[in-house]
Protein backbone atom coordinates (compact mmCIF):
# COMPACT_ATOMS: atom_id res chain seq x y z
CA UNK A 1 0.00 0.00 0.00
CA UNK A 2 1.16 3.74 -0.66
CA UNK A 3 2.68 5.68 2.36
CA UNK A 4 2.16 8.94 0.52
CA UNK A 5 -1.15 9.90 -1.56
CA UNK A 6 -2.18 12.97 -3.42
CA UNK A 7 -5.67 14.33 -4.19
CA UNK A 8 -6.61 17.23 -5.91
CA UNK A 9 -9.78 19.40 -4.27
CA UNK A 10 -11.68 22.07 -5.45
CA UNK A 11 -14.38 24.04 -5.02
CA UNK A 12 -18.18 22.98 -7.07
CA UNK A 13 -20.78 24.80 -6.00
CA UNK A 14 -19.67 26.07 -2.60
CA UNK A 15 -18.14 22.90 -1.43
CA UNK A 16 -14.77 21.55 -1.54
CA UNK A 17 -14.94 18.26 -3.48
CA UNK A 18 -12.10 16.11 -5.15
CA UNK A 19 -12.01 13.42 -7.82
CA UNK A 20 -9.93 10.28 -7.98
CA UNK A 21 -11.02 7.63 -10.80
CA UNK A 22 -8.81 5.41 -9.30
CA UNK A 23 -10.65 4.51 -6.19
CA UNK A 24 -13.53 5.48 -8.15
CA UNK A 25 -14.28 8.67 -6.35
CA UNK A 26 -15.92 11.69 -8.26
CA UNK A 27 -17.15 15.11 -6.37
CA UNK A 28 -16.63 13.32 -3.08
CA UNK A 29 -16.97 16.42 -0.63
CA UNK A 30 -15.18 17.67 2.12
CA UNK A 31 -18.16 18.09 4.88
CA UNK A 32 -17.85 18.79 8.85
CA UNK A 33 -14.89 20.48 9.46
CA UNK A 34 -12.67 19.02 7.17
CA UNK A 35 -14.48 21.77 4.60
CA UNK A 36 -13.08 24.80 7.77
CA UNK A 37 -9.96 22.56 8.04
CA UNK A 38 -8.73 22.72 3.67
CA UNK A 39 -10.08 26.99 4.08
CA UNK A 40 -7.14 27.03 6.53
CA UNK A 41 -5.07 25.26 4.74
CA UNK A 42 -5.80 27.20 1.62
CA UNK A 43 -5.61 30.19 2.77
CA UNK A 44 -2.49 31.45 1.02
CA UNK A 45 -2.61 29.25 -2.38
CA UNK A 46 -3.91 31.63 -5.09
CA UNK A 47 -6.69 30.55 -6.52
CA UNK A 48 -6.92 27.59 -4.46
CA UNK A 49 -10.79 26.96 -5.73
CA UNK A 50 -9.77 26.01 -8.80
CA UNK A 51 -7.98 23.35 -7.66
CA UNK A 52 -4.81 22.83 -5.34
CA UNK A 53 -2.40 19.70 -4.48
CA UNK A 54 -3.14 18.10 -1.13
CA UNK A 55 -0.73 15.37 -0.32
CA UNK A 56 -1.39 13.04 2.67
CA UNK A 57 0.33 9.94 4.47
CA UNK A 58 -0.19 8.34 7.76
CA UNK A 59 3.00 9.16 8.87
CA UNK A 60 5.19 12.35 8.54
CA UNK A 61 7.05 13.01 5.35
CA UNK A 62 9.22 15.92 4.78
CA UNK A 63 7.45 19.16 4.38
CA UNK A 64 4.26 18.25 5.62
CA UNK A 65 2.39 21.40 6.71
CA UNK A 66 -0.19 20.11 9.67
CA UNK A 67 -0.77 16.76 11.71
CA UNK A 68 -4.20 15.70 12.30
CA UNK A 69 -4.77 13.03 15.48
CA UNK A 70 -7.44 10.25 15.27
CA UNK A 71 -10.18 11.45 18.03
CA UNK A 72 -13.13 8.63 17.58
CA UNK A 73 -15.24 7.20 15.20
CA UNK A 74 -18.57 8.37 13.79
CA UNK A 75 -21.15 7.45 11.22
CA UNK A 76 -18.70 5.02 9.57
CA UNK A 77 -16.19 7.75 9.05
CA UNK A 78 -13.40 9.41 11.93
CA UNK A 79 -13.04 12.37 13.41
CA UNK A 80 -9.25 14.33 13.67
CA UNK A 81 -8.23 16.88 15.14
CA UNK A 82 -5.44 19.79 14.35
CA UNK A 83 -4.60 20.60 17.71
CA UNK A 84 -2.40 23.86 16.77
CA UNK A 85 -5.60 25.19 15.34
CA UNK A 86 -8.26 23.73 17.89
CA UNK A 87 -10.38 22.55 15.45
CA UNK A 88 -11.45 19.04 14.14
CA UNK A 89 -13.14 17.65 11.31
CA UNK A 90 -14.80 14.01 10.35
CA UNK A 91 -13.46 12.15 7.14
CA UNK A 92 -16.21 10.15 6.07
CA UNK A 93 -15.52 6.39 4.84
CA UNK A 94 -14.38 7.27 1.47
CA UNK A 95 -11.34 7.73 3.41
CA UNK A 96 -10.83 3.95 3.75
CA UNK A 97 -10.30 3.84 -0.03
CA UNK A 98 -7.03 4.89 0.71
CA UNK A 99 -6.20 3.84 4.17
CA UNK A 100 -7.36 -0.31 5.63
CA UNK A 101 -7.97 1.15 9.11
CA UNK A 102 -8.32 5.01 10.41
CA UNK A 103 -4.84 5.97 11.06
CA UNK A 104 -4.16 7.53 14.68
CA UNK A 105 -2.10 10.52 12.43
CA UNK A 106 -2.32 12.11 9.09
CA UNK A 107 0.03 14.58 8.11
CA UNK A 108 -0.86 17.00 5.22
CA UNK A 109 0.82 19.55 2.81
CA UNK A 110 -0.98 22.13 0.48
CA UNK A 111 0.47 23.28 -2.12
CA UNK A 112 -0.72 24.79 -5.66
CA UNK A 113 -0.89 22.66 -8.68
């Protein structure tokens, strides 16, 4: 399995939403937090709406940008949290199309495409 995996969100009508035909994923969306969480992260890619890089592993890789902790499960998806931000958000089970079991870290980077 792949330590490191990149996804490509935008925005489609007001939500942030990514694609990835190989897990057969189209305009999955970002809900719950996770939507406040990528704003944050966003924040200083131009024109990060039309589309941005987000790479993401379940352990830290050099240049990762935040670190998300495993709080508990809900509704068949997990929530994290980014503790230097105080705020969490819930992956919903789409994320097990890239991970067997909820990982108790995620690290992140941004970055544009």
């Amino acid at each position: 399995m792949n330590s490191l995996f990149a996804i490509s969100p935008y925005k489609f009508e007001e939500f942030w939403v990514f694609d990835d035909s190989t897990v057969g994923l189209r305009q999955e969306p970002f809900v719950s937090g996770a939507d406040d969480i990528i704003e944050i992260l966003t924040a200083d890619i131009p024109d990060a709406a039309t589309g941005f890089k987000l790479v993401f592993s379940p352990q830290p890789f050099p240049g990762f940008t935040a670190r998300f902790d495993w709080n508990r499960p809900e509704h068949g998806g997990n929530w994290y949290s980014w503790a230097e931000r105080g705020i969490e958000g819930w992956l919903c089970p789409a994320m097990f199309k890239y991970f067997e079991t909820a990982p108790k870290e995620i690290y992140v980077k941004a970055s544009p495409k």
